[in-house]
Protein backbone atom coordinates (compact mmCIF):
# COMPACT_ATOMS: atom_id res chain seq x y z
CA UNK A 1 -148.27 29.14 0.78
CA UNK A 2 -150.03 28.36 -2.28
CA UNK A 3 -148.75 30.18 -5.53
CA UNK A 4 -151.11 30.54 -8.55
CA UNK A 5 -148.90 31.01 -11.59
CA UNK A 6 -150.27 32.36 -15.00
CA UNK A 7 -147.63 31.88 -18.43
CA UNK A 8 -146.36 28.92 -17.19
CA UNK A 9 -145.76 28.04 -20.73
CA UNK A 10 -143.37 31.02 -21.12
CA UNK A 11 -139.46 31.38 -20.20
CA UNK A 12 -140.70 33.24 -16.66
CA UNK A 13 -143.73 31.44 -15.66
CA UNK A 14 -142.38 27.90 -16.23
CA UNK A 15 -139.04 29.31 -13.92
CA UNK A 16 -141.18 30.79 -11.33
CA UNK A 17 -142.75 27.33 -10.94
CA UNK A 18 -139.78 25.36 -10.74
CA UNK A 19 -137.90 27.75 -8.39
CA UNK A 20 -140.92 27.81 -6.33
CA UNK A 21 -141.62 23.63 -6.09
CA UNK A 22 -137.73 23.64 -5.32
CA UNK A 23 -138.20 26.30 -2.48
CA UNK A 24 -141.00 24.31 -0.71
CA UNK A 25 -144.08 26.46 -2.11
CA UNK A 26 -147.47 24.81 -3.48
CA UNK A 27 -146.85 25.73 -6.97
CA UNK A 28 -149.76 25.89 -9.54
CA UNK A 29 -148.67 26.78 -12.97
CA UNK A 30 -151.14 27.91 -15.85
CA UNK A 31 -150.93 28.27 -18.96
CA UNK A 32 -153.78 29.73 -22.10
CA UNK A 33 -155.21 26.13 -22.77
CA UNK A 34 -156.24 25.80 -19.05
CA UNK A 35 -157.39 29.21 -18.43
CA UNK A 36 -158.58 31.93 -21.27
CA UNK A 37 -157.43 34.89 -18.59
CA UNK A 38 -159.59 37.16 -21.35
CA UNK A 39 -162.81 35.66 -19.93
CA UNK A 40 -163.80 37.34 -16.62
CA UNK A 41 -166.04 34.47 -15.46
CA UNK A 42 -163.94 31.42 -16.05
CA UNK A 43 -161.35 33.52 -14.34
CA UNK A 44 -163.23 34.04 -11.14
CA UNK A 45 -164.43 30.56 -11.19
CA UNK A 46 -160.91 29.47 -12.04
CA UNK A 47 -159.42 31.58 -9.06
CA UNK A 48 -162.30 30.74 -6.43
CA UNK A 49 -161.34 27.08 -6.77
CA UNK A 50 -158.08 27.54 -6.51
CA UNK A 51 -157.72 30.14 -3.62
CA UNK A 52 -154.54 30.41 -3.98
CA UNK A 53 -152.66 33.29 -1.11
CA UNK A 54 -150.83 34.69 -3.99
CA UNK A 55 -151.37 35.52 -7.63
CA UNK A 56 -148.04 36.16 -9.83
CA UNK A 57 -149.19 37.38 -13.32
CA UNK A 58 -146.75 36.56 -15.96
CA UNK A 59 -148.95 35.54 -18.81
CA UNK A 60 -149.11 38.80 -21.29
CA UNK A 61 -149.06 38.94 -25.27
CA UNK A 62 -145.38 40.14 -25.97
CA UNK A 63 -144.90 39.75 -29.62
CA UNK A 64 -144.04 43.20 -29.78
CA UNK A 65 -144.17 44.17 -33.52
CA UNK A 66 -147.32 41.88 -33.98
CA UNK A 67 -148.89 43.88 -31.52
CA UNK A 68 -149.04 46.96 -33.79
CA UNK A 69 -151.52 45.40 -36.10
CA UNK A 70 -153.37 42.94 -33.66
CA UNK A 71 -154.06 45.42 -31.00
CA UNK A 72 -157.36 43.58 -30.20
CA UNK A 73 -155.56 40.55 -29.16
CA UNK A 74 -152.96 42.47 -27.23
CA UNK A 75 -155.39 44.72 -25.60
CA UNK A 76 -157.57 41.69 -24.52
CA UNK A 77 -154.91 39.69 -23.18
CA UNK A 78 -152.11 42.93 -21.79
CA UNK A 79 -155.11 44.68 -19.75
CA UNK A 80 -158.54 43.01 -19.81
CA UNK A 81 -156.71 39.48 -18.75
CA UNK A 82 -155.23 41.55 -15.96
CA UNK A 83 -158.37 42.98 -14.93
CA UNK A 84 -160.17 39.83 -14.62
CA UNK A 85 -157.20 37.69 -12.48
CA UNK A 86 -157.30 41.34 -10.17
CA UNK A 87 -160.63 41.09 -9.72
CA UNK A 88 -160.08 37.36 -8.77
CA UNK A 89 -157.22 38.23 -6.45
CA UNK A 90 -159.44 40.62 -4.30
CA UNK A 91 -162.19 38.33 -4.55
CA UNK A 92 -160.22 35.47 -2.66
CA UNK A 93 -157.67 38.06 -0.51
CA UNK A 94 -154.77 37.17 -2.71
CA UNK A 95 -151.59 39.26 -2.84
CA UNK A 96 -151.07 40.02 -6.73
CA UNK A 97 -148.13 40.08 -8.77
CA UNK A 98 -147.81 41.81 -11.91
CA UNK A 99 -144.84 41.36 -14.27
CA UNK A 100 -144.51 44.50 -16.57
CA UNK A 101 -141.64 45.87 -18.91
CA UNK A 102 -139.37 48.82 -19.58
CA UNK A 103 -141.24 49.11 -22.94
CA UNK A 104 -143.26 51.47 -20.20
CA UNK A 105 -140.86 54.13 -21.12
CA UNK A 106 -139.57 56.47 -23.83
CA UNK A 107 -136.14 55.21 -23.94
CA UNK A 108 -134.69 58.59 -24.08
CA UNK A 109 -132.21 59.87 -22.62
CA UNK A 110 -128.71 57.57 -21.21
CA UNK A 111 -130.04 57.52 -17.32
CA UNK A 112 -131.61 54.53 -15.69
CA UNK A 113 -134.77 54.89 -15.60
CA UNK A 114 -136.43 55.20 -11.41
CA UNK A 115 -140.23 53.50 -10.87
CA UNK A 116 -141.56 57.10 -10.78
CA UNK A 117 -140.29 58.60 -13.19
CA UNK A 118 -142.91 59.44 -16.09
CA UNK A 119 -144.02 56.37 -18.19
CA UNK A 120 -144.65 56.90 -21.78
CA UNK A 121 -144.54 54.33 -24.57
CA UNK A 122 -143.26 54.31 -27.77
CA UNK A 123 -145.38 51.13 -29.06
CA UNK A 124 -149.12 49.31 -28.62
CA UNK A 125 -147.48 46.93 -26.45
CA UNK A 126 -145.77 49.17 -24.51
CA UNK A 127 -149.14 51.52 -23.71
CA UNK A 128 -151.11 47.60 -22.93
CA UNK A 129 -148.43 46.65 -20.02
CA UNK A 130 -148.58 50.44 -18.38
CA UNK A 131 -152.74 50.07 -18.78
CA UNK A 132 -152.12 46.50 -16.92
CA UNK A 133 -150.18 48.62 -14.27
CA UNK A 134 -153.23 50.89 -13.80
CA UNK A 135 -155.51 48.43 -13.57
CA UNK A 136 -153.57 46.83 -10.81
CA UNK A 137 -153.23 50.23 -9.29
CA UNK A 138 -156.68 50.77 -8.94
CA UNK A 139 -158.43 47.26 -8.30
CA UNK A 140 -155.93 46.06 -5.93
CA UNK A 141 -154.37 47.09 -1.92
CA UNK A 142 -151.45 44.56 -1.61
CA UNK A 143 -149.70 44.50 -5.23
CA UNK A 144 -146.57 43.93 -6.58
CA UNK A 145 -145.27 45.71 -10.14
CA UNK A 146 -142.25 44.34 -11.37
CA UNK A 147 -140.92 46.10 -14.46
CA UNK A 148 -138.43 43.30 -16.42
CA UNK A 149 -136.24 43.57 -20.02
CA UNK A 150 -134.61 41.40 -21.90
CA UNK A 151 -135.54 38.02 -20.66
CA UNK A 152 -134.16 34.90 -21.12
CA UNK A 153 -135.03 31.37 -19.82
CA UNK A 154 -134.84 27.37 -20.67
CA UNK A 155 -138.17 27.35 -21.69
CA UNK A 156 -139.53 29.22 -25.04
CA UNK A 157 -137.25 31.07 -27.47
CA UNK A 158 -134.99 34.20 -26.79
CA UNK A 159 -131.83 36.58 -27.96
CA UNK A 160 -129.31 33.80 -26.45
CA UNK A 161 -131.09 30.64 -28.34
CA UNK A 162 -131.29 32.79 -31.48
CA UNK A 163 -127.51 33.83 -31.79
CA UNK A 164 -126.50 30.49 -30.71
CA UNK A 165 -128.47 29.12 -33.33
CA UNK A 166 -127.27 31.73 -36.39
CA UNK A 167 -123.51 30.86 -35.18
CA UNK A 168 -123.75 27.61 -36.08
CA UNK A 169 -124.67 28.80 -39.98
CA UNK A 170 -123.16 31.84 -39.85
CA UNK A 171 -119.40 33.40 -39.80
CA UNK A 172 -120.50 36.92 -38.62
CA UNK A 173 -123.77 38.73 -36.94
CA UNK A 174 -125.01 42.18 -37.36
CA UNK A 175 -126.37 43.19 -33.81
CA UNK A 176 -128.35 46.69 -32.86
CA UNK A 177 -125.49 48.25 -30.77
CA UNK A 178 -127.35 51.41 -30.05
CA UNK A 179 -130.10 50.33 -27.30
CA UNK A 180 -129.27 49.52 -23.96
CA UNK A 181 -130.80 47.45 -20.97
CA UNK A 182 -129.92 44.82 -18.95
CA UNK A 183 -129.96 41.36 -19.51
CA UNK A 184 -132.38 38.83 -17.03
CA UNK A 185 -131.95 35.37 -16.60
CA UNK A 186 -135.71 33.79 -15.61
CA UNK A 187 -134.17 31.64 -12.64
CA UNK A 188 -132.69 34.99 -11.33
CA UNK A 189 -135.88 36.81 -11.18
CA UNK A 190 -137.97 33.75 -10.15
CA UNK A 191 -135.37 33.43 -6.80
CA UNK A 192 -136.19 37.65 -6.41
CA UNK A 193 -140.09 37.25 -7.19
CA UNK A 194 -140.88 34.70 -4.88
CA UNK A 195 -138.52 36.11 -2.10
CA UNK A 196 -140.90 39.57 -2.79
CA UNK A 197 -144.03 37.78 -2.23
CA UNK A 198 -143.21 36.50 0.82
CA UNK A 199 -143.13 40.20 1.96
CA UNK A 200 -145.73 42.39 2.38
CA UNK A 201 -142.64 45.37 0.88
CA UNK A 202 -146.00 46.32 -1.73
CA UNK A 203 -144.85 48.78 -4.66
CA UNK A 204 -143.63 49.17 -8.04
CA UNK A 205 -139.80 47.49 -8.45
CA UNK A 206 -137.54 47.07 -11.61
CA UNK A 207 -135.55 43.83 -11.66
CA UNK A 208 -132.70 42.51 -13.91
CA UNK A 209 -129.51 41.23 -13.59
CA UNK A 210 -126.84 44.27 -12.86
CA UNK A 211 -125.35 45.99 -15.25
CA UNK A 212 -125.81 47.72 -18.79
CA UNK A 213 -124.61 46.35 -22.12
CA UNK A 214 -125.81 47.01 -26.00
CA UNK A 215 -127.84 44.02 -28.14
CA UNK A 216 -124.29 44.06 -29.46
CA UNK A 217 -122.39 43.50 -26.51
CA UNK A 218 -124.71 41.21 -25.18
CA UNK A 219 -124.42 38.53 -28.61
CA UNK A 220 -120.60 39.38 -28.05
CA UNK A 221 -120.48 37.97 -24.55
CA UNK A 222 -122.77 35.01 -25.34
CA UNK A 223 -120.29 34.06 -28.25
CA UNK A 224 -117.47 34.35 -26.54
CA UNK A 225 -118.97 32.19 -23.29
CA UNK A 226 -119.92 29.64 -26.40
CA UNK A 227 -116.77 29.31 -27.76
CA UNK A 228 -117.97 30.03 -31.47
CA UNK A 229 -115.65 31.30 -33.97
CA UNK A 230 -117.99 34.29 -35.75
CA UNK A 231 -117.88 38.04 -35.59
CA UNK A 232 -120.58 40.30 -34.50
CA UNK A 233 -120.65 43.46 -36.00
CA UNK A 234 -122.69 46.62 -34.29
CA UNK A 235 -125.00 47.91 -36.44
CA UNK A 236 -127.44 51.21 -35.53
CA UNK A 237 -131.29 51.03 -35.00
CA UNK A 238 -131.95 52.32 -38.69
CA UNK A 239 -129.94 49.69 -40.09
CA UNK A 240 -132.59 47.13 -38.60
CA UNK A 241 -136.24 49.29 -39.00
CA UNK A 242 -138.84 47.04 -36.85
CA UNK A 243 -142.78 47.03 -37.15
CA UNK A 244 -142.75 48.65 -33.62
CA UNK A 245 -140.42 51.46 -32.22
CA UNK A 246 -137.56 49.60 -29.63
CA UNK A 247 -136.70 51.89 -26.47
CA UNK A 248 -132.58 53.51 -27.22
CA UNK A 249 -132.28 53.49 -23.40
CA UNK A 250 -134.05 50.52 -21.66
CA UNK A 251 -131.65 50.91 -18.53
CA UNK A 252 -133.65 50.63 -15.11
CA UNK A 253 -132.50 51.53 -11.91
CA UNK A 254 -132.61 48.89 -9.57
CA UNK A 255 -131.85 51.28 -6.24
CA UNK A 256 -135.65 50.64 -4.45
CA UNK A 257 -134.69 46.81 -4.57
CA UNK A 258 -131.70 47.56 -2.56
CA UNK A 259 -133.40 50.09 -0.82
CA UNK A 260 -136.28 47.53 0.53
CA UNK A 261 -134.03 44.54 1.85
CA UNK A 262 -133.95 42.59 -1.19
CA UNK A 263 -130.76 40.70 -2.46
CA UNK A 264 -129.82 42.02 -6.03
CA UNK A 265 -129.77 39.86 -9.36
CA UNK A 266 -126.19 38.72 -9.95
CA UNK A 267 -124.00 40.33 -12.76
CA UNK A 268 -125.65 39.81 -16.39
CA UNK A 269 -122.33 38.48 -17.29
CA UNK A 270 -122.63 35.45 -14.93
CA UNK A 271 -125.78 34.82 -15.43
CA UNK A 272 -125.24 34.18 -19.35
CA UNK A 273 -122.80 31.33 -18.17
CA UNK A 274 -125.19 29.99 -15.61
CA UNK A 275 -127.59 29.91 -18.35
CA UNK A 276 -125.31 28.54 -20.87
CA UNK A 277 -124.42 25.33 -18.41
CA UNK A 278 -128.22 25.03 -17.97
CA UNK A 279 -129.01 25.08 -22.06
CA UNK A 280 -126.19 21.99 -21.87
CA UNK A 281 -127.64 19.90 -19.35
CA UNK A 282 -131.09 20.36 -21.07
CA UNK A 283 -129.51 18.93 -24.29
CA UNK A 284 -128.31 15.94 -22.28
């Protein structure tokens, strides 16, 4: 099976890849110098020569409060980038996979949010990932939606990199301890993703490592697994205004996973100290 990879520069694309060449797969990993996914014919001619049997979109813009004043940019890449590599995918019989976000919802409410429950963004980037999910909707038979949150990986920079980074100059941390989600380790999800494409189980999906935890909690946990000596203080949502509107409740139920055969994520917990021995051997 050969396995066409966009973002390949970015914490999930470059994991996909490396998970996949590790699992046996023909892996081809992308990234924006070697394909402009925004231009529809270098796409199809891109794709065509390729042929790959499966498509798994990861490239998207995701700087989140950037977004609210570059919507262009984030419009061109988030949905017309989409387009194009769907149009590709049906061209050459590909199964596609796009990767979308809980930014997808309000982030009301304290329930996990289900795949069909109503999608409605608070923020530009938000409204670009659900028009990507339309897009694939429409275009596409055999498609994959998989709706992620806070991501972390070896490659690119994240929430674990940055408070391990402030610890070393700080002696305390002021954390958002009022928005809630789950946690996702890249080489987690890349195991899950390319375990789903092997199946012809077609549908929306959320995926993240179990469990719920605050921004708060989450620094906590990392700190502690570091063995730093610093304090991180909750702090509310006001306390830390952003350019663009963060979900309260980014909590996704991950019950159609379960419900379709597939092996959950491990515990967010453990998959901070996975991550952590990873980050170690990298230094080395």
């Amino acid at each position: 099976m050969k396995i066409l990879v966009t973002g390949y520069t970015g914490q999930l694309g470059y994991d996909v890849v490396r998970y996949g060449l590790e699992a046996g797969f023909t892996m081809l990993g992308v990234g924006s110098k070697e394909l402009d996914i925004t231009e529809p014919e270098e796409v199809a001619r891109y794709v065509k020569k390729v042929n790959p049997d499966v498509i798994i979109h990861c490239a998207a813009y995701t700087a989140v409060d950037k977004a609210e004043d570059d919507k262009n940019t984030c419009w061109n890449v988030n949905v017309e980038g989409t387009k194009n590599l769907a149009c590709a995918a049906k061209e050459v019989n590909a199964k596609f996979m796009y990767i979308s976000t809980d930014y997808v919802f309000n982030g009301e409410g304290e329930y996990p949010f289900k795949e069909t429950d109503v999608s409605s963004p608070m923020c530009y980037y938000g409204l670009t990932k659900l028009q990507g999910e339309k897009v694939v909707e429409k275009l596409l038979d055999n498609w994959f939606i998989v709706r992620i949150s806070w991501v972390f990986g070896i490659n690119g920079n994240n929430f674990v990199k940055t408070m391990l980074r402030l610890a070393e100059t700080r002696n305390e941390l002021n954390v958002v301890g009022d928005q809630f989600g789950s946690p996702t380790y890249t080489l987690d999800l890349a195991r899950l993703l390319i375990e789903m494409i092997q199946s012809d189980k077609y549908g929306t999906y959320h995926a993240s490592n179990e469990g719920f935890c605050s921004w708060a909690d989450f620094a906590s946990e990392i700190i502690r697994q570091a063995h730093k000596d610093i304090q991180v203080n909750s702090i509310t949502t006001e306390e830390y205004p952003t350019r663009a509107v963060r979900p309260k409740n980014s909590r996704m139920s991950k019950q159609k996973l379960v419900d379709s055969g597939f092996r959950p994520l491990p515990k967010w917990q453990d998959a901070v100290r996975r991550y952590l021995d990873d980050l170690t051997k990298e230094v080395k």
